[in-house]
N, C-alpha and C. Protein backbone atom coordinates (compact mmCIF):
# COMPACT_ATOMS: atom_id res chain seq x y z
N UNK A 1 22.51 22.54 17.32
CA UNK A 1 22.63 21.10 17.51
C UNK A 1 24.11 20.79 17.71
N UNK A 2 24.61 20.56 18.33
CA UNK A 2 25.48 19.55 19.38
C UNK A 2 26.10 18.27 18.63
N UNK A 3 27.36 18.04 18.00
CA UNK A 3 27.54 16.90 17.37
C UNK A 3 27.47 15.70 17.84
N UNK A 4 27.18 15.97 19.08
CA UNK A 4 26.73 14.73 20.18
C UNK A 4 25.55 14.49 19.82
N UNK A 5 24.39 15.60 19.35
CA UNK A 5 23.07 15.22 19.33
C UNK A 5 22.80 14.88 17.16
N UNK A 6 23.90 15.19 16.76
CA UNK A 6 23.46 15.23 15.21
C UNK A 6 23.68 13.88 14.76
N UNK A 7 22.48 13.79 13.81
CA UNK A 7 22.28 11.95 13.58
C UNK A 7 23.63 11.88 12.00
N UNK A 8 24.12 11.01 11.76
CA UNK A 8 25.11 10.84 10.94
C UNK A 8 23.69 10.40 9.55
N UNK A 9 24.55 10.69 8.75
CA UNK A 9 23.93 10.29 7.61
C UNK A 9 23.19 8.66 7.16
N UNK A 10 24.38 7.94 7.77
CA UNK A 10 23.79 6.37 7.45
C UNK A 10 22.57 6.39 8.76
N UNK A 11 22.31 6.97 9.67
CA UNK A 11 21.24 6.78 10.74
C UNK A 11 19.76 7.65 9.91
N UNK A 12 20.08 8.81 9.19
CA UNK A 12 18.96 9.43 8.60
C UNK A 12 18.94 8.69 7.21
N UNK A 13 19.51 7.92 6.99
CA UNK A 13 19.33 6.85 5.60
C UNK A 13 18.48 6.17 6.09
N UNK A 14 18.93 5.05 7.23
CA UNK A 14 18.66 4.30 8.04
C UNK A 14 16.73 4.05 7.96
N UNK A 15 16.66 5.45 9.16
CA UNK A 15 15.51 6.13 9.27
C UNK A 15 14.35 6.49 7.93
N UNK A 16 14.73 6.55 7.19
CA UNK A 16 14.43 6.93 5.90
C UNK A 16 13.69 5.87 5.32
N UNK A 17 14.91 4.82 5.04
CA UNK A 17 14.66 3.47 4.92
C UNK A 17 13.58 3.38 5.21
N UNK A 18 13.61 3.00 6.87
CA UNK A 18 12.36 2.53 7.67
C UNK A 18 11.07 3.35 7.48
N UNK A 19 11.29 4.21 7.36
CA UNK A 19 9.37 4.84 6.56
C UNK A 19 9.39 4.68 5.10
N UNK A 20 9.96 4.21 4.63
CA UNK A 20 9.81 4.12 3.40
C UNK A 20 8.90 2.41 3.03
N UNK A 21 9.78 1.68 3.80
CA UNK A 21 9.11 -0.19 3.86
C UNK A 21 7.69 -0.14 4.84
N UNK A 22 7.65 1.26 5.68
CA UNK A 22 6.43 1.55 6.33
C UNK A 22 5.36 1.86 5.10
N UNK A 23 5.90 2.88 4.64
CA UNK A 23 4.72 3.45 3.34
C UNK A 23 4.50 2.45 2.55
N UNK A 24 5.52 1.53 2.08
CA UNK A 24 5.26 0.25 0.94
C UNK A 24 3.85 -0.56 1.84
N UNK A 25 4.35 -1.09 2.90
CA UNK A 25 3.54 -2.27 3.60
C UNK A 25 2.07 -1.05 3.82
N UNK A 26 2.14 -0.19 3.68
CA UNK A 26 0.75 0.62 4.14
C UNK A 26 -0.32 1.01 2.30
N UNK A 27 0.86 0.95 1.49
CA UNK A 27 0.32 0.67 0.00
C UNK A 27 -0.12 -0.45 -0.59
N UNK A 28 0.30 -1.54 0.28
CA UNK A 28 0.14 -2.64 -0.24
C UNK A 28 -1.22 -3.55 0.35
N UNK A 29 -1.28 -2.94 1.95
CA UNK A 29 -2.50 -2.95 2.42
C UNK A 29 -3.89 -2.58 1.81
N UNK A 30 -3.27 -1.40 1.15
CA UNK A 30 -4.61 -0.07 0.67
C UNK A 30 -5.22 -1.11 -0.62
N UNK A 31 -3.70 -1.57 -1.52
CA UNK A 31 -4.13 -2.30 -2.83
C UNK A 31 -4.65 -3.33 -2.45
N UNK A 32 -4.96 -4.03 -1.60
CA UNK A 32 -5.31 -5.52 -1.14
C UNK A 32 -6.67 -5.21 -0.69
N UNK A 33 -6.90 -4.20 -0.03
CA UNK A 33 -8.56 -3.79 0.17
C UNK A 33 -8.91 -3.06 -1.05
N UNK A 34 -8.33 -2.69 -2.04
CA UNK A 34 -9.29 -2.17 -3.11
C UNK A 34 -9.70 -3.19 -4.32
N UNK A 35 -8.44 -4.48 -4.50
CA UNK A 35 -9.04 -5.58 -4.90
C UNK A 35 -10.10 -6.19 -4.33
N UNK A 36 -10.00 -6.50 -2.74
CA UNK A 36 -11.25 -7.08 -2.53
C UNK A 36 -12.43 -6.36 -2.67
N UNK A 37 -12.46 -4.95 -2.68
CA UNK A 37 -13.67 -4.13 -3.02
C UNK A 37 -13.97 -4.55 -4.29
N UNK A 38 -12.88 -4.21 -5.08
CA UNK A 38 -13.39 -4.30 -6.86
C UNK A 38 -14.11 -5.96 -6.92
N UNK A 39 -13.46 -7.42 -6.45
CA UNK A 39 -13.77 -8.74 -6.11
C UNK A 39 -15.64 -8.76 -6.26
N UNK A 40 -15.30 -7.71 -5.06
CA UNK A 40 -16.99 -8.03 -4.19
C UNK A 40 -18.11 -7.22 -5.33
N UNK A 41 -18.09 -6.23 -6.11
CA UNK A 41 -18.45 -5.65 -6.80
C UNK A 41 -19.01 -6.31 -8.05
N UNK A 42 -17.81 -6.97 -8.27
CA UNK A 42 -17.67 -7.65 -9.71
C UNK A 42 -18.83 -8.86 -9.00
N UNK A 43 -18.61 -9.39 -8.08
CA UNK A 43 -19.85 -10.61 -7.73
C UNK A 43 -21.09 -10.43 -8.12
N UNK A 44 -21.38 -9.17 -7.04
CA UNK A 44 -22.49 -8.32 -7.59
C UNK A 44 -22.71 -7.90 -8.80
N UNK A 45 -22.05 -7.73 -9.82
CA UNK A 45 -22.37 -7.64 -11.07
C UNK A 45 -23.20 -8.50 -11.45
N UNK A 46 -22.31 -10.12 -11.28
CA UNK A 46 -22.75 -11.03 -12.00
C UNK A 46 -23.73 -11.62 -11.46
N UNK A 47 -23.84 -11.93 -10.22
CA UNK A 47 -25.27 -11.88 -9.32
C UNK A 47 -26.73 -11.74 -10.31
N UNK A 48 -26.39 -9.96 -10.77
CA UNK A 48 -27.67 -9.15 -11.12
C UNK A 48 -27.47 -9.33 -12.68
N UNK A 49 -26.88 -10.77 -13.10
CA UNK A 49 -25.99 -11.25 -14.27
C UNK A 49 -26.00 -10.14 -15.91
N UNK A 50 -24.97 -8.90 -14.76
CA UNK A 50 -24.82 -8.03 -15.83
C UNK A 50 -22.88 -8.80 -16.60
N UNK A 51 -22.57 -8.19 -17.14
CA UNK A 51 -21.20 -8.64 -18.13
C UNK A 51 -20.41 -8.14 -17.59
N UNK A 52 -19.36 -8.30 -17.34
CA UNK A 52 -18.55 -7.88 -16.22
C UNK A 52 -16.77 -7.99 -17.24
N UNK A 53 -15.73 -7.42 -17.04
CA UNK A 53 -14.55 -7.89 -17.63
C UNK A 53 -13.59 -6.84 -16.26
N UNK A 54 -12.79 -7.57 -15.82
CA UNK A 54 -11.91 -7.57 -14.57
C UNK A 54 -11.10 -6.47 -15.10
N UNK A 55 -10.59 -5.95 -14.19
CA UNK A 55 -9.32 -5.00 -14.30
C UNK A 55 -8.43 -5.22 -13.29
N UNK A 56 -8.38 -6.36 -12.53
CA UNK A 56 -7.74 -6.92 -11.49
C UNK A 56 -6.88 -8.11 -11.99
N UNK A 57 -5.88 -8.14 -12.01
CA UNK A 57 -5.53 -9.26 -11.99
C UNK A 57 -5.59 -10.63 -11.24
């Protein structure tokens, strides 16, 4: 590699960074569909009016 072609450190920080606020926003997605799963569940509980106590905030 070519110091013309080698990325400096603040660019592989940079980079880093940026998959990192990728992985957050892709965790935060995942947690937002597993509340509404747990949501929809818990309905159904009470529906079939079994006792139900949240673990969701």
């Amino acid at each position: 590699m070519s110091s013309a072609d080698a990325e400096t450190i603040y660019e592989r920080v940079a980079k880093i960074e940026d998959e990192l606020a990728t992985l957050r926003n892709e965790v935060d997605v995942l947690k937002k569909a597993l509340r509404n799963k747990i949501a929809r569940h818990e309905i159904d509980m009470i529906k079939k009016g079994k006792d139900i106590s949240s673990i969701v905030d």
